[in-house]
C-alpha atoms as a PDB file:
ATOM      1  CA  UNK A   1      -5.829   3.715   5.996  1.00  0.00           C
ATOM      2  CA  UNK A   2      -3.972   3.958   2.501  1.00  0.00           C
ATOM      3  CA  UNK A   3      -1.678   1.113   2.741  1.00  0.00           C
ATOM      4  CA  UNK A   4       1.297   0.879   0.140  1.00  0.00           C
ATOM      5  CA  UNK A   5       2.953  -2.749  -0.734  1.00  0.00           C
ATOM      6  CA  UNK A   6       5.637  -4.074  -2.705  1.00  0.00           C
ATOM      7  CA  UNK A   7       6.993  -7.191  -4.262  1.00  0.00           C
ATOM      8  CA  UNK A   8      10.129  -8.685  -2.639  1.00  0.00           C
ATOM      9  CA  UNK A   9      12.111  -7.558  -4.811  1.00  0.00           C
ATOM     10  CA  UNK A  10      15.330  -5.357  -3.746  1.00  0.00           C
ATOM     11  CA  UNK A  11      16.200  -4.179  -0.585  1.00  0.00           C
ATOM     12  CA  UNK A  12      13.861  -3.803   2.019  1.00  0.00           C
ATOM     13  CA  UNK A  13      14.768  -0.355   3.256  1.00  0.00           C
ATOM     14  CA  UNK A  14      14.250   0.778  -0.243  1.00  0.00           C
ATOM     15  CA  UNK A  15      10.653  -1.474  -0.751  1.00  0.00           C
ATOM     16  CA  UNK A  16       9.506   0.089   3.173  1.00  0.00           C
ATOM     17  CA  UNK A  17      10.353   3.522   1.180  1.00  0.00           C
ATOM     18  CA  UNK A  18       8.414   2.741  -1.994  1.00  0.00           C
ATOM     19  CA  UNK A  19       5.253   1.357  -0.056  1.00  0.00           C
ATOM     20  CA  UNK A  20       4.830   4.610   2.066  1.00  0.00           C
ATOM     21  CA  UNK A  21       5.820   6.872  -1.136  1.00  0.00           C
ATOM     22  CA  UNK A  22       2.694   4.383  -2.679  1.00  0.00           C
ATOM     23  CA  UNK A  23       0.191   5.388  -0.452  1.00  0.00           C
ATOM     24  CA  UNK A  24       1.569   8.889   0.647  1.00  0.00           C
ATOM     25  CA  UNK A  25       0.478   9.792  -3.136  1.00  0.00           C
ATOM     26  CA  UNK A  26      -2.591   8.497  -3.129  1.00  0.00           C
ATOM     27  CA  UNK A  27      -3.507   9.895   0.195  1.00  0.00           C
ATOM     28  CA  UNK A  28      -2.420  13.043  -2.034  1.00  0.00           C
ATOM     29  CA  UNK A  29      -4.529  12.481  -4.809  1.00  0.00           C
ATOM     30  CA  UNK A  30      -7.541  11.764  -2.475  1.00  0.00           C
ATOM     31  CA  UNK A  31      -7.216  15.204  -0.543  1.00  0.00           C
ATOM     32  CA  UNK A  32      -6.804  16.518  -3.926  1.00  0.00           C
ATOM     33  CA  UNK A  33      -9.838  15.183  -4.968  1.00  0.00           C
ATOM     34  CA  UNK A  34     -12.067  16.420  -1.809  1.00  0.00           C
ATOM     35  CA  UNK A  35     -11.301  13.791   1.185  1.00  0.00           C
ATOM     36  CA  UNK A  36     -11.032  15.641   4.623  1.00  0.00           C
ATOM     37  CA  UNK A  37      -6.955  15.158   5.457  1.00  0.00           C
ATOM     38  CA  UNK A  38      -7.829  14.192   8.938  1.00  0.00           C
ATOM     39  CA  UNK A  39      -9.748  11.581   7.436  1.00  0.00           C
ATOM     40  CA  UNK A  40      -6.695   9.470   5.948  1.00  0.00           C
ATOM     41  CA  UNK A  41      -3.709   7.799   7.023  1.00  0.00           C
ATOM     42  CA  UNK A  42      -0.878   6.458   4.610  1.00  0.00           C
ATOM     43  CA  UNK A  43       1.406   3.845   5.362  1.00  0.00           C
ATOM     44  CA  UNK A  44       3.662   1.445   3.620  1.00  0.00           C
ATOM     45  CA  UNK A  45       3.833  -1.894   4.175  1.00  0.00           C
ATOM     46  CA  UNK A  46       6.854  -3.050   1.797  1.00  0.00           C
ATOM     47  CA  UNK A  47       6.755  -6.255   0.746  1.00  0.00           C
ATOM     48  CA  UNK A  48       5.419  -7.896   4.584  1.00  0.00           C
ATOM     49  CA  UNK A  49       2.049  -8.425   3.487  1.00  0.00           C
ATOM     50  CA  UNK A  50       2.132 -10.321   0.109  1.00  0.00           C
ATOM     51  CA  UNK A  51      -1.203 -11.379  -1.813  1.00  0.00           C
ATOM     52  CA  UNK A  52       0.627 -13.620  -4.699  1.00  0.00           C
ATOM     53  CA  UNK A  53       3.304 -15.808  -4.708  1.00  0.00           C
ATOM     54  CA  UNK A  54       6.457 -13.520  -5.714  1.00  0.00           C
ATOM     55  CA  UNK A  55       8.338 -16.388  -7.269  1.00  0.00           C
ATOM     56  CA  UNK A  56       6.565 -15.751 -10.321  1.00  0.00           C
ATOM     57  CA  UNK A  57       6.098 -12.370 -12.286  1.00  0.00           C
ATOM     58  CA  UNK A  58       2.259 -12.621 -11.848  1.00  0.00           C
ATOM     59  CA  UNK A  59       2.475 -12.954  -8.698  1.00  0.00           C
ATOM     60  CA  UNK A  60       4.943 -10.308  -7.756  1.00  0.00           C
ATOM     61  CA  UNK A  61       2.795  -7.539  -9.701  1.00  0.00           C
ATOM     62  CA  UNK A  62      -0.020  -8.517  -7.779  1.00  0.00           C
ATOM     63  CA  UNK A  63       2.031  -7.401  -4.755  1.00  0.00           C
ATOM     64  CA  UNK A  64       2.839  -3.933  -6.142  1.00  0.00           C
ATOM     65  CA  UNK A  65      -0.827  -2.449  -4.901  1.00  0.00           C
ATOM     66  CA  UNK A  66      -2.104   0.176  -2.516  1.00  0.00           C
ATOM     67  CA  UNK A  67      -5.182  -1.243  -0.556  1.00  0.00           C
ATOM     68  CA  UNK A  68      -7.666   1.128   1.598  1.00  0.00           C
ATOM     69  CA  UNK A  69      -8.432  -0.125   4.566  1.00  0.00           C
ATOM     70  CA  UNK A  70     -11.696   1.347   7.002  1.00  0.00           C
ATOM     71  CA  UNK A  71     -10.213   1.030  10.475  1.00  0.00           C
ATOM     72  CA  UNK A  72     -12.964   3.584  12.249  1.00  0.00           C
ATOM     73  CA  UNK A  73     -16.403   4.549  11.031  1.00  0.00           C
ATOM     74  CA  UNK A  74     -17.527   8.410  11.643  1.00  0.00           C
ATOM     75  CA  UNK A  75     -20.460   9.208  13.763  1.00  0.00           C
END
C-alpha cells in the first residue's frame, strides 16, 4: 500500500484529496519504474494519521509524507 498523508492544515476534503493525489503519483512513478500494477494500492490518508505534533512547523512537515506499507507477501 502507497499511503499519502497530510498536515492539518486546510480543509479536510481538500487534505483527503491531496493524500490520495500523494500516493496515486507515486504508485505512478513505481509502475513507471517496473512494479507490476496489480502489485500496488494507493490511498490517502489526509491528515488522520499524524507522526509529529502539527502545532509546530516541524512537526507539520513531518506529516506531509507518503509511507509504503506491505499488507500481503507473494508466494
Amino acid at each position: 500500500e502507497v499511503q499519502g498523508h497530510t498536515d492539518d492544515s486546510g480543509d479536510t476534503d481538500f487534505n483527503m484529496t491531496l493524500s490520495q493525489q500523494r500516493a496515486d503519483a507515486v504508485r505512478q512513478w513505481l509502475i513507471n519504474a517496473g512494479i507490476k500494477a496489480d502489485k500496488l494500492v494507493a490511498k490517502g490518508y489526509g491528515s488522520t494519521v499524524p507522526i509529529a505534533d502539527n502545532r509546530i512547523r516541524e512537526g507539520r512537515q513531518k506529516n506531509r509524507r507518503v509511507a509504503f506499507i506491505v499488507t500481503e507477501r507473494g508466494k
